[in-house]
N, C-alpha and C. Protein backbone atom coordinates (compact mmCIF):
# COMPACT_ATOMS: atom_id res chain seq x y z
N UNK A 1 66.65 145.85 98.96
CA UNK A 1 67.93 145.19 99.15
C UNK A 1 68.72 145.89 100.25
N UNK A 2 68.44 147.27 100.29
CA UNK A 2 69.22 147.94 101.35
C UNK A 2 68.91 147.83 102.55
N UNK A 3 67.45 147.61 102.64
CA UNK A 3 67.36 147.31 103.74
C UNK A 3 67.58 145.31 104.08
N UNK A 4 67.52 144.81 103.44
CA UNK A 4 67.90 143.68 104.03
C UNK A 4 69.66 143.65 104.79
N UNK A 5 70.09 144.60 103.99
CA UNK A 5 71.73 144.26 104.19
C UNK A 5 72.43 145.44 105.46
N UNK A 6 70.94 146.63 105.80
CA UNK A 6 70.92 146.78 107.39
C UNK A 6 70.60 146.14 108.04
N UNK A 7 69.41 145.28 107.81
CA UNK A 7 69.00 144.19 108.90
C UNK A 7 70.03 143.19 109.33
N UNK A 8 70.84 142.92 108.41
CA UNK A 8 71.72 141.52 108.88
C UNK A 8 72.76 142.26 109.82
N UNK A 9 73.14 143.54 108.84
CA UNK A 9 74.25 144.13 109.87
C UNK A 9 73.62 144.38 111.57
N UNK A 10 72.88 145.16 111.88
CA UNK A 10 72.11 145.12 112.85
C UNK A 10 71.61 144.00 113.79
N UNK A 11 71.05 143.02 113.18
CA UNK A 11 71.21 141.42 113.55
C UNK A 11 72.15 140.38 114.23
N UNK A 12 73.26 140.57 113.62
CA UNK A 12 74.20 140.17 113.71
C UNK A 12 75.61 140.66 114.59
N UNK A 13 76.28 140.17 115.33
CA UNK A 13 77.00 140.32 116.38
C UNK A 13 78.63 140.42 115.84
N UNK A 14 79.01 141.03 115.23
CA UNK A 14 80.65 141.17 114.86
C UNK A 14 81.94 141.03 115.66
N UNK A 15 82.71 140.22 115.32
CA UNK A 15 84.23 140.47 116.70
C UNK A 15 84.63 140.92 116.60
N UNK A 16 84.84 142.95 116.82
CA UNK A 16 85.36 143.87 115.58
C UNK A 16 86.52 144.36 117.64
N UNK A 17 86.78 143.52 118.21
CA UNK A 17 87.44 143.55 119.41
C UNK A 17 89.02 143.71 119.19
N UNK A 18 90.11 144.23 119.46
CA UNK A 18 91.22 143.68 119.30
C UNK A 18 91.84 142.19 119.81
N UNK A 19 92.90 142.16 119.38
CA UNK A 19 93.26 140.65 119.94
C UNK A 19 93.90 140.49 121.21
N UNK A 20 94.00 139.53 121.86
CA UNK A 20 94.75 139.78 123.40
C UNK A 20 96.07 140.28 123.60
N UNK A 21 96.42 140.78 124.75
CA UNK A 21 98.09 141.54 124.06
C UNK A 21 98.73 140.25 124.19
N UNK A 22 100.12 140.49 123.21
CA UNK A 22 100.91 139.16 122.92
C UNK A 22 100.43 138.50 122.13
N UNK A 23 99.23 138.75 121.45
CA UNK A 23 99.08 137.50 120.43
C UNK A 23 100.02 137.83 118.78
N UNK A 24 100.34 138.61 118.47
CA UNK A 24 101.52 138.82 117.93
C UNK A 24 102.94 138.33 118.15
N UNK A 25 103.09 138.05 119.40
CA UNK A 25 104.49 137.34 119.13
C UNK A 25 104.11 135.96 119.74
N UNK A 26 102.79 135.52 120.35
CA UNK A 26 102.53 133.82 120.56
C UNK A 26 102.37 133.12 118.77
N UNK A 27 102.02 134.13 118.32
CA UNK A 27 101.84 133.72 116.61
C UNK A 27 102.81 133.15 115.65
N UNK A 28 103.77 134.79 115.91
CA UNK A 28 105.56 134.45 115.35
C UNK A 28 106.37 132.96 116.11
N UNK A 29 105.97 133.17 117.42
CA UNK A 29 106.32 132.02 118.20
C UNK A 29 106.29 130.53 117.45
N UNK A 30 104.89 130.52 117.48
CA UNK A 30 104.41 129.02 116.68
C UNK A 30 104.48 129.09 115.40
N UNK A 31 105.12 130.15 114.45
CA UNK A 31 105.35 130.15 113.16
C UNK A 31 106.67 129.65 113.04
N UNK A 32 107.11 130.60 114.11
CA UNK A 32 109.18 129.75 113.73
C UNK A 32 109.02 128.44 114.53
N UNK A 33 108.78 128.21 115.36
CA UNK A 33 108.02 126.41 115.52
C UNK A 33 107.91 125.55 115.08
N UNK A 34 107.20 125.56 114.26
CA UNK A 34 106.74 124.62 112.96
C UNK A 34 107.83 124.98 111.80
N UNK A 35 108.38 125.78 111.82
CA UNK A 35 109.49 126.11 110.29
C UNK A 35 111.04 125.51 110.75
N UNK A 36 110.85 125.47 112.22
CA UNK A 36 112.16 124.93 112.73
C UNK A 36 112.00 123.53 113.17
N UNK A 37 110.77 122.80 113.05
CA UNK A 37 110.65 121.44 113.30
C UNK A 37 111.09 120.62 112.22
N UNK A 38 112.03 119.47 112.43
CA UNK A 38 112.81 118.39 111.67
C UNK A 38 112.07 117.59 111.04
N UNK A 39 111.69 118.03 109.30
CA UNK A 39 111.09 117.03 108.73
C UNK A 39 111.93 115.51 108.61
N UNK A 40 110.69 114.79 108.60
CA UNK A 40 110.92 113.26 108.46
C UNK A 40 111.39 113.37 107.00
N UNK A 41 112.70 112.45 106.80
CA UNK A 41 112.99 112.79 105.54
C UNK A 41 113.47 111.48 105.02
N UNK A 42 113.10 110.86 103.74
CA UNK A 42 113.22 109.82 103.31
C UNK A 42 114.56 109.14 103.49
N UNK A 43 114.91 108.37 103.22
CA UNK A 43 116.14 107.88 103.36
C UNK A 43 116.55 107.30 102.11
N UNK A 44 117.12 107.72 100.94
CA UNK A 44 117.36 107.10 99.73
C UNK A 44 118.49 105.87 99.76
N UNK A 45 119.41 105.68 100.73
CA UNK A 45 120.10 104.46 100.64
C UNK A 45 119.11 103.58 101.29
N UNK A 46 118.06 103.76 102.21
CA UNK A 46 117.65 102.58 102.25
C UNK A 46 116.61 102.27 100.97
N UNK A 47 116.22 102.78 100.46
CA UNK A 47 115.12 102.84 99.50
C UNK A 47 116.19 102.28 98.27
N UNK A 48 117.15 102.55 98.01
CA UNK A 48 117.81 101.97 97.17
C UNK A 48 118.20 100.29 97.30
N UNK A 49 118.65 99.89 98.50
CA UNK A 49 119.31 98.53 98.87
C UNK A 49 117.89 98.17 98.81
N UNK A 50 116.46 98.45 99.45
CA UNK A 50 115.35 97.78 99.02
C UNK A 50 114.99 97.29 97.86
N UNK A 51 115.49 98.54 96.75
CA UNK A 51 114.80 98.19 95.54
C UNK A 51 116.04 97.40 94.41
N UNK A 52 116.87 97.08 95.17
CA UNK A 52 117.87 96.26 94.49
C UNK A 52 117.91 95.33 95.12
N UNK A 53 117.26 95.19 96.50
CA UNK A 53 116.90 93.78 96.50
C UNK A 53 115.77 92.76 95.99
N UNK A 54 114.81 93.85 95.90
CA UNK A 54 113.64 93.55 95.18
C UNK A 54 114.24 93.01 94.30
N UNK A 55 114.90 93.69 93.23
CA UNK A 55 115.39 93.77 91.76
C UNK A 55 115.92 92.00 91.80
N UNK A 56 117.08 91.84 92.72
CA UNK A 56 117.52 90.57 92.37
C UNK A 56 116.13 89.16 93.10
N UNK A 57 115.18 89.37 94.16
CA UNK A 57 114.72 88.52 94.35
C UNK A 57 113.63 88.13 93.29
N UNK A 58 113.14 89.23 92.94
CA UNK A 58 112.49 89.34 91.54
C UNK A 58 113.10 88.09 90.33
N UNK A 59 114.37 89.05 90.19
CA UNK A 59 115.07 87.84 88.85
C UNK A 59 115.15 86.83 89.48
N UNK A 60 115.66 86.36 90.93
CA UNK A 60 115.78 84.97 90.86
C UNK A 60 114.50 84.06 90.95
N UNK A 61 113.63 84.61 91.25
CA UNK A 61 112.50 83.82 91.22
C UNK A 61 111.79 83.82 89.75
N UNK A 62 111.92 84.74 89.19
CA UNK A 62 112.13 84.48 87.38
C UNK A 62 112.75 83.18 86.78
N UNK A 63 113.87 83.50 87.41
CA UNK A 63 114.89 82.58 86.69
C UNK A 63 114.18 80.94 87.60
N UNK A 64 114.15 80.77 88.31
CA UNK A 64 113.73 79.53 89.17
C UNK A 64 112.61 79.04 88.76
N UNK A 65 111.58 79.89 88.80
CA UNK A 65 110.83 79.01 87.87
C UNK A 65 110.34 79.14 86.22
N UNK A 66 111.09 79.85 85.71
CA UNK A 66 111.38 79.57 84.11
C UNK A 66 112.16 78.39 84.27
N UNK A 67 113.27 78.12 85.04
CA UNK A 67 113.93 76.89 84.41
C UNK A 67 113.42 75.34 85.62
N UNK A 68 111.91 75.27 86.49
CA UNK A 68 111.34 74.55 86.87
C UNK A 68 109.65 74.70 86.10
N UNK A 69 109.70 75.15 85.21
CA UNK A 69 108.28 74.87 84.32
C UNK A 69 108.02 73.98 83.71
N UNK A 70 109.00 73.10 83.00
CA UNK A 70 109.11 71.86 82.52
C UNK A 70 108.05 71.73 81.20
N UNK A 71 107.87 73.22 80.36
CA UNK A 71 106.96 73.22 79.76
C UNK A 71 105.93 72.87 79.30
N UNK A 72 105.03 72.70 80.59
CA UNK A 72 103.44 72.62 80.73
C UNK A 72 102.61 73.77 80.96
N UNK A 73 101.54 73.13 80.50
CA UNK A 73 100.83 75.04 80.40
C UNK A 73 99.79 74.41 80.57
N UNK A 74 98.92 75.16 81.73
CA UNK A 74 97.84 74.37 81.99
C UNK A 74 96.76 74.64 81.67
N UNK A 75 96.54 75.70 80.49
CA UNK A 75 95.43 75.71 79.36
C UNK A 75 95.08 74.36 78.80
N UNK A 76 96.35 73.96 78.69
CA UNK A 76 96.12 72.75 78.17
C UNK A 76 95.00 71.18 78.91
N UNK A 77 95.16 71.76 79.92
CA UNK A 77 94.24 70.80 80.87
C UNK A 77 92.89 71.32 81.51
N UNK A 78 93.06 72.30 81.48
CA UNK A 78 91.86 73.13 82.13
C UNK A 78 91.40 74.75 82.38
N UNK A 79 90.99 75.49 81.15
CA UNK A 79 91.33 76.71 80.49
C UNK A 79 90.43 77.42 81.26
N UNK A 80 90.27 76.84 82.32
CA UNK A 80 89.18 78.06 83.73
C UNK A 80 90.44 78.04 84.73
N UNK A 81 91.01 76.83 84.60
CA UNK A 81 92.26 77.14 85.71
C UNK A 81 93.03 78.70 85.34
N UNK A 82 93.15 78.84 84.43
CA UNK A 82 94.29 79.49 83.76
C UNK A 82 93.59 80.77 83.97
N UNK A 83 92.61 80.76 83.15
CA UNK A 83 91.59 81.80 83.86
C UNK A 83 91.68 82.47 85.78
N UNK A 84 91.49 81.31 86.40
CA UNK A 84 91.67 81.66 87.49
C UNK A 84 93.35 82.16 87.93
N UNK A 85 94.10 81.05 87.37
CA UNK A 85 95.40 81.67 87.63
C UNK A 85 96.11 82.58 87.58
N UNK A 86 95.55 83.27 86.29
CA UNK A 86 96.03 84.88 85.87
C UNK A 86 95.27 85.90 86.66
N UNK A 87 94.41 85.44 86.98
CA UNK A 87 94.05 86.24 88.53
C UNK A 87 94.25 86.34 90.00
N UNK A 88 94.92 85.47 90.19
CA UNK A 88 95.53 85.14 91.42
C UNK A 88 96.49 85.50 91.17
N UNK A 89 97.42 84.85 89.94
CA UNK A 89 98.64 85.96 90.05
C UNK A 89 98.75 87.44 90.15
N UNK A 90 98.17 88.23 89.44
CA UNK A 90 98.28 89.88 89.41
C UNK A 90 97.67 90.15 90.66
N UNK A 91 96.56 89.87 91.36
CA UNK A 91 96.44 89.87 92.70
C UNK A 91 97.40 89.93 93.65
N UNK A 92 98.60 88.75 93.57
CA UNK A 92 99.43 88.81 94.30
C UNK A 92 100.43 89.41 94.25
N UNK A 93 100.46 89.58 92.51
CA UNK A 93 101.45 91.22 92.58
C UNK A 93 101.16 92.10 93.12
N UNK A 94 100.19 92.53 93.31
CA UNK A 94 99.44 93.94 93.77
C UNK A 94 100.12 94.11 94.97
N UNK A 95 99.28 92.74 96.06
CA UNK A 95 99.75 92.48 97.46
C UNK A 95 101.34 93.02 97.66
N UNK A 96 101.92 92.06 96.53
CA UNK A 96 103.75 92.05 97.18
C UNK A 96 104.03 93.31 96.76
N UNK A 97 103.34 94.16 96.05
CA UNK A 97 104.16 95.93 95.35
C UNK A 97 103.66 96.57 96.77
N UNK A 98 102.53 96.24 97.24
CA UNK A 98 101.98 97.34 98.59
C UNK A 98 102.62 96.75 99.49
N UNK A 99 103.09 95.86 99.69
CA UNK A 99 103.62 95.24 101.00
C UNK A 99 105.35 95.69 100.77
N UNK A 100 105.85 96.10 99.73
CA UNK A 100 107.39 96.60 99.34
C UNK A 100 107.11 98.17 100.23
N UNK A 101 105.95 98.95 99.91
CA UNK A 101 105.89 100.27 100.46
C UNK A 101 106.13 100.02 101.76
N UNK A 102 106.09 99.25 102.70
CA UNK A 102 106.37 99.08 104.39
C UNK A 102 107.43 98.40 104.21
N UNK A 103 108.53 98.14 103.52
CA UNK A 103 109.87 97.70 103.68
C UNK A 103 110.54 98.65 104.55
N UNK A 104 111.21 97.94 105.81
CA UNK A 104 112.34 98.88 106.31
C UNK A 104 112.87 97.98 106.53
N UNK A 105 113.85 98.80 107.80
CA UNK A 105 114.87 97.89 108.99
C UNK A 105 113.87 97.17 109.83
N UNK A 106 113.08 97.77 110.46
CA UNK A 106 111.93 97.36 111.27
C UNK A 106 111.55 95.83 110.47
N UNK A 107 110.67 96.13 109.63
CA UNK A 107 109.65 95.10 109.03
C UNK A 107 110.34 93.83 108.42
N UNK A 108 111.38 94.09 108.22
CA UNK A 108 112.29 93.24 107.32
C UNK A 108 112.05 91.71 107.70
N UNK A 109 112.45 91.47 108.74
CA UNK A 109 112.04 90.26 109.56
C UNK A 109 110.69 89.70 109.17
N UNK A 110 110.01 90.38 109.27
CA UNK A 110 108.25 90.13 109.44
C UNK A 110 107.85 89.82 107.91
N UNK A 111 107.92 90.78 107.42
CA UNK A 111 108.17 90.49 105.35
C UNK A 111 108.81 89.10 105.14
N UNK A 112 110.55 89.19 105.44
CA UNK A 112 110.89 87.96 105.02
C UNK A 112 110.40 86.55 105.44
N UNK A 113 109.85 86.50 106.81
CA UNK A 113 109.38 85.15 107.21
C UNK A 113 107.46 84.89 106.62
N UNK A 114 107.30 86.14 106.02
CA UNK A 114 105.77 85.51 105.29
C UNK A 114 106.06 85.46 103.83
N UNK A 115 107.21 85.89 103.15
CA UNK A 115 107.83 85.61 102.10
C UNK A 115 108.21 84.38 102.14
N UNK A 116 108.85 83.29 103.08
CA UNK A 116 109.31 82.02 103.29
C UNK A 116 107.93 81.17 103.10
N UNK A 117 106.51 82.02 103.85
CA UNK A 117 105.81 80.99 103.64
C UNK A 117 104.94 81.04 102.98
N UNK A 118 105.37 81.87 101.45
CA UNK A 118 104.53 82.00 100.45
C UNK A 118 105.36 81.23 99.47
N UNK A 119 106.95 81.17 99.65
CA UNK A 119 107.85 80.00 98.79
C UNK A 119 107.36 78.92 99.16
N UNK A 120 106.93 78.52 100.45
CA UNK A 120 106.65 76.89 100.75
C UNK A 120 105.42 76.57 100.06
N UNK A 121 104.63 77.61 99.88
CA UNK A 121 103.00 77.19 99.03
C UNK A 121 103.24 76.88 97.78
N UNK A 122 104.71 77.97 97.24
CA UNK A 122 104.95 77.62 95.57
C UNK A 122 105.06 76.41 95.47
N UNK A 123 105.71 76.12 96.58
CA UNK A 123 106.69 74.40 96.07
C UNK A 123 105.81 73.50 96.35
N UNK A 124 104.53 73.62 97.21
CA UNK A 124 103.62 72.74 97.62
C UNK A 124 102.34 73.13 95.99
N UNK A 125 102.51 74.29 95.38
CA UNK A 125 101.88 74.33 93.81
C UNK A 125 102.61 73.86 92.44
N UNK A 126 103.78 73.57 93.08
CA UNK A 126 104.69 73.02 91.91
C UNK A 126 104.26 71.35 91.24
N UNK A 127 103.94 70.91 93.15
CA UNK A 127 103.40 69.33 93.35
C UNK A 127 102.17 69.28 92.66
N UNK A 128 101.17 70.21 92.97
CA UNK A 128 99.71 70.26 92.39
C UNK A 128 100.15 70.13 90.96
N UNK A 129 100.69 70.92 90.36
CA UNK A 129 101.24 70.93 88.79
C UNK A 129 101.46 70.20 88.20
N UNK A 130 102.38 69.19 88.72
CA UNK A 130 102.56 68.26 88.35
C UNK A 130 101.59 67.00 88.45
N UNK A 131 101.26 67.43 89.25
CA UNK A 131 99.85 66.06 89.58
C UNK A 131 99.10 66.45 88.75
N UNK A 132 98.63 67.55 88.33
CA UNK A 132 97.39 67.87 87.30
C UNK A 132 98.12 67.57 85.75
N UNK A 133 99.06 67.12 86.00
CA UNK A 133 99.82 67.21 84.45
C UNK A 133 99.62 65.44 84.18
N UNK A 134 99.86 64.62 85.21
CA UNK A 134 99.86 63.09 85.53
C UNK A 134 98.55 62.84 85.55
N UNK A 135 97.55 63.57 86.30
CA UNK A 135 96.48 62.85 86.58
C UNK A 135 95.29 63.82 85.62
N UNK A 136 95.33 64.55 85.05
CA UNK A 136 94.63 65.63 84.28
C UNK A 136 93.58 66.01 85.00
N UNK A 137 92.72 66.67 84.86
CA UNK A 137 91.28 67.54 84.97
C UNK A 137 90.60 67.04 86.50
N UNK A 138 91.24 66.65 87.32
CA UNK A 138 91.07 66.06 88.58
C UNK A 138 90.38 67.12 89.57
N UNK A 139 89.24 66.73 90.11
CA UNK A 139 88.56 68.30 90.74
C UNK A 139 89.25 68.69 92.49
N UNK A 140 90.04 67.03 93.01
CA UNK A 140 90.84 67.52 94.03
C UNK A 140 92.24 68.58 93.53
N UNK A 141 92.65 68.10 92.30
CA UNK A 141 94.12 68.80 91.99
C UNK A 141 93.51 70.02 92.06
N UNK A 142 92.74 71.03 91.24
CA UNK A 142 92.43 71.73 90.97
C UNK A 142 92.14 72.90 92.60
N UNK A 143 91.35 71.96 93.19
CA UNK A 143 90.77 72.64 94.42
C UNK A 143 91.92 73.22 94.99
N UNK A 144 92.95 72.10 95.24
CA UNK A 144 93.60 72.40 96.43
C UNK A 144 95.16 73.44 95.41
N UNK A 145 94.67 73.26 94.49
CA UNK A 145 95.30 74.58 93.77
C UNK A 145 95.00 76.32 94.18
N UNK A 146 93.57 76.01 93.88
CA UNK A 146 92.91 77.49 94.36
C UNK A 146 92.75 77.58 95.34
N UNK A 147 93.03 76.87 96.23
CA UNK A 147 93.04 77.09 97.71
C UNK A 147 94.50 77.27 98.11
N UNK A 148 95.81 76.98 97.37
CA UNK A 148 96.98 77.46 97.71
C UNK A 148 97.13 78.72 97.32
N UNK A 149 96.42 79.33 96.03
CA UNK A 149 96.02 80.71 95.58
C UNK A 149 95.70 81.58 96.77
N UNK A 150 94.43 80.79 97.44
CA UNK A 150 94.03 81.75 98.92
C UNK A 150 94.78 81.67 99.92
N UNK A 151 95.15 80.89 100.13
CA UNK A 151 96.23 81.07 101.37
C UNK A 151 97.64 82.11 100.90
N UNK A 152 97.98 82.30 100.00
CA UNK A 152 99.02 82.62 99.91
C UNK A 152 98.74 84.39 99.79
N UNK A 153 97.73 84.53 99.06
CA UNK A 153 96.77 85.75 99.25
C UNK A 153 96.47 85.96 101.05
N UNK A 154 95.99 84.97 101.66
CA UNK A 154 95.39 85.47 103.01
C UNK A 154 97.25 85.71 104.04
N UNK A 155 98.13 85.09 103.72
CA UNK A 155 99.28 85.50 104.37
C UNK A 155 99.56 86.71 103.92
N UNK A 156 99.47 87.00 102.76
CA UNK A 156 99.51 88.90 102.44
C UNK A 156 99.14 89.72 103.40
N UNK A 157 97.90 89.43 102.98
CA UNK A 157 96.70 90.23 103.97
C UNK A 157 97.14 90.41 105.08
N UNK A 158 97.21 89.25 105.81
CA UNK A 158 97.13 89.48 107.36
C UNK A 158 98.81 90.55 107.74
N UNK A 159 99.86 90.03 106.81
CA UNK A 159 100.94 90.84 106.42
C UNK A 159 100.59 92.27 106.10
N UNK A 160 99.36 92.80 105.73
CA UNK A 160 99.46 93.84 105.40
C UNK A 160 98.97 95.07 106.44
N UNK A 161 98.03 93.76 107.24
CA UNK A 161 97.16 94.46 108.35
C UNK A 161 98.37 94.08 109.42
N UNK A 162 99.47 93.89 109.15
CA UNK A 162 100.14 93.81 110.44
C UNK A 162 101.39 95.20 110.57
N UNK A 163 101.41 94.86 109.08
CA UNK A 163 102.10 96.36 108.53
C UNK A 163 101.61 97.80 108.85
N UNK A 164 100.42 97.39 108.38
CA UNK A 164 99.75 98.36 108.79
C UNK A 164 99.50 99.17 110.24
N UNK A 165 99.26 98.51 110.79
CA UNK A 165 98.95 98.39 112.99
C UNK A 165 100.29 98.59 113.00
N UNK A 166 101.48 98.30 112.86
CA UNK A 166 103.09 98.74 113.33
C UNK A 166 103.28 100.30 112.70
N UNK A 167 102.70 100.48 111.43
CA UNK A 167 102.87 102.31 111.72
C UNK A 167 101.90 102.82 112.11
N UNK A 168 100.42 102.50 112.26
CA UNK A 168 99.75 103.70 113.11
C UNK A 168 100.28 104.38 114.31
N UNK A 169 101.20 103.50 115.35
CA UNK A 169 101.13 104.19 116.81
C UNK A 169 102.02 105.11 116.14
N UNK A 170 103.01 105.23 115.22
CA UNK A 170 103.99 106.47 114.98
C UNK A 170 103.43 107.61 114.33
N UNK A 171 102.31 107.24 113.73
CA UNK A 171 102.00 107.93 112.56
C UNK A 171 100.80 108.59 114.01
N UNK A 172 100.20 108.30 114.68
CA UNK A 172 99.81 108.95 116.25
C UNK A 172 100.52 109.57 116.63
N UNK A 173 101.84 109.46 117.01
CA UNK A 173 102.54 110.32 117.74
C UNK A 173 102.92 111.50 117.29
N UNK A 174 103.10 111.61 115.76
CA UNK A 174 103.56 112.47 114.61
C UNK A 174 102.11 113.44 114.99
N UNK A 175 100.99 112.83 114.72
CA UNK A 175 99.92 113.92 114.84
C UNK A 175 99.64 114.86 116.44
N UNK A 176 100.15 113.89 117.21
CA UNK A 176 100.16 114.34 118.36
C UNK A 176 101.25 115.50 118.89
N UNK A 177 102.33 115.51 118.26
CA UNK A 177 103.50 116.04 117.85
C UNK A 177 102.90 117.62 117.33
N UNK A 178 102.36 117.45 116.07
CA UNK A 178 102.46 118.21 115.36
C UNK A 178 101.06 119.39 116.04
N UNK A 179 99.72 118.21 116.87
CA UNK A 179 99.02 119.27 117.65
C UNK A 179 99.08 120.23 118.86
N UNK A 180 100.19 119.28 119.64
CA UNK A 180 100.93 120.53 120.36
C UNK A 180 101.78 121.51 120.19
């Protein structure tokens, strides 16, 4: 064993050199640097007016269509719909809770106008609803049901990948920032 653990020493090339002069205070340098650089720091009033707006668009769209349900339940007509529907819905919760995390001043615009055209799909599923309630088990009602499901899902998406691409270049510069 002893001799293996001369061989490596012997073998082997050590940096047992001092360091260049000044690298002691280029060190301290870039230590108070980084301790004196301005963290990004949340902003709780905006995070608040977000989540109280959430809060009320939430209830009113509660309230809007609790009192436009006209108590039909569409188990009653077709218990794969429903099936499907309770999956499309929590889906699209998912979407709208990750798409709340990119709420700002910035995005606001961009959010609210694919929010407008996820209300126009409701009201264009309100029609399906009712047609499947008039005309029952109909395989066009149905279709163009789950296909307002996907579209309203694919405006997320593309919402999310747009969200997304608007903070990378900052979230670049931050790293770029932080490597010099």
């Amino acid at each position: 064993m002893k001799d293996r653990l001369d061989d490596f020493f012997l073998n082997n090339d050590f940096d047992v050199n001092e360091p260049h002069s000044g690298h002691e205070d280029r060190f301290l340098r870039k230590l108070n640097h980084t301790q004196t650089k301005p963290k990004h720091k949340i902003s709780w009033k905006w995070m608040s007016v977000a989540a109280s707006l959430l809060f009320l668009v939430s209830f009113y769209l509660g309230k809007y269509h609790s009192s436009h349900d006209d108590g039909f339940n569409i188990e009653e007509v077709s218990p794969e719909m429903a099936e499907t529907q309770s999956f499309f819905i929590s889906t699209i919760n998912q979407e709208l809770k990750e798409v709340e995390k990119y709420r700002n001043i910035e995005t606001e615009t961009i959010i609210e106008d694919a929010l407008d055209q996820i209300e126009e799909l409701e009201d264009q599923f309100r029609i399906f609803k009712k047609d499947l309630k008039n005309i029952g088990n109909e395989r066009q009602v149905i279709h163009g049901m789950i296909n307002n499901y996907q579209q309203r899902l694919q405006i997320l998406e593309n919402l999310l990948f747009q969200l997304e691409n608007s903070n990378k270049p900052l979230e670049q510069n931050i790293e770029i920032d932080e490597f010099i």
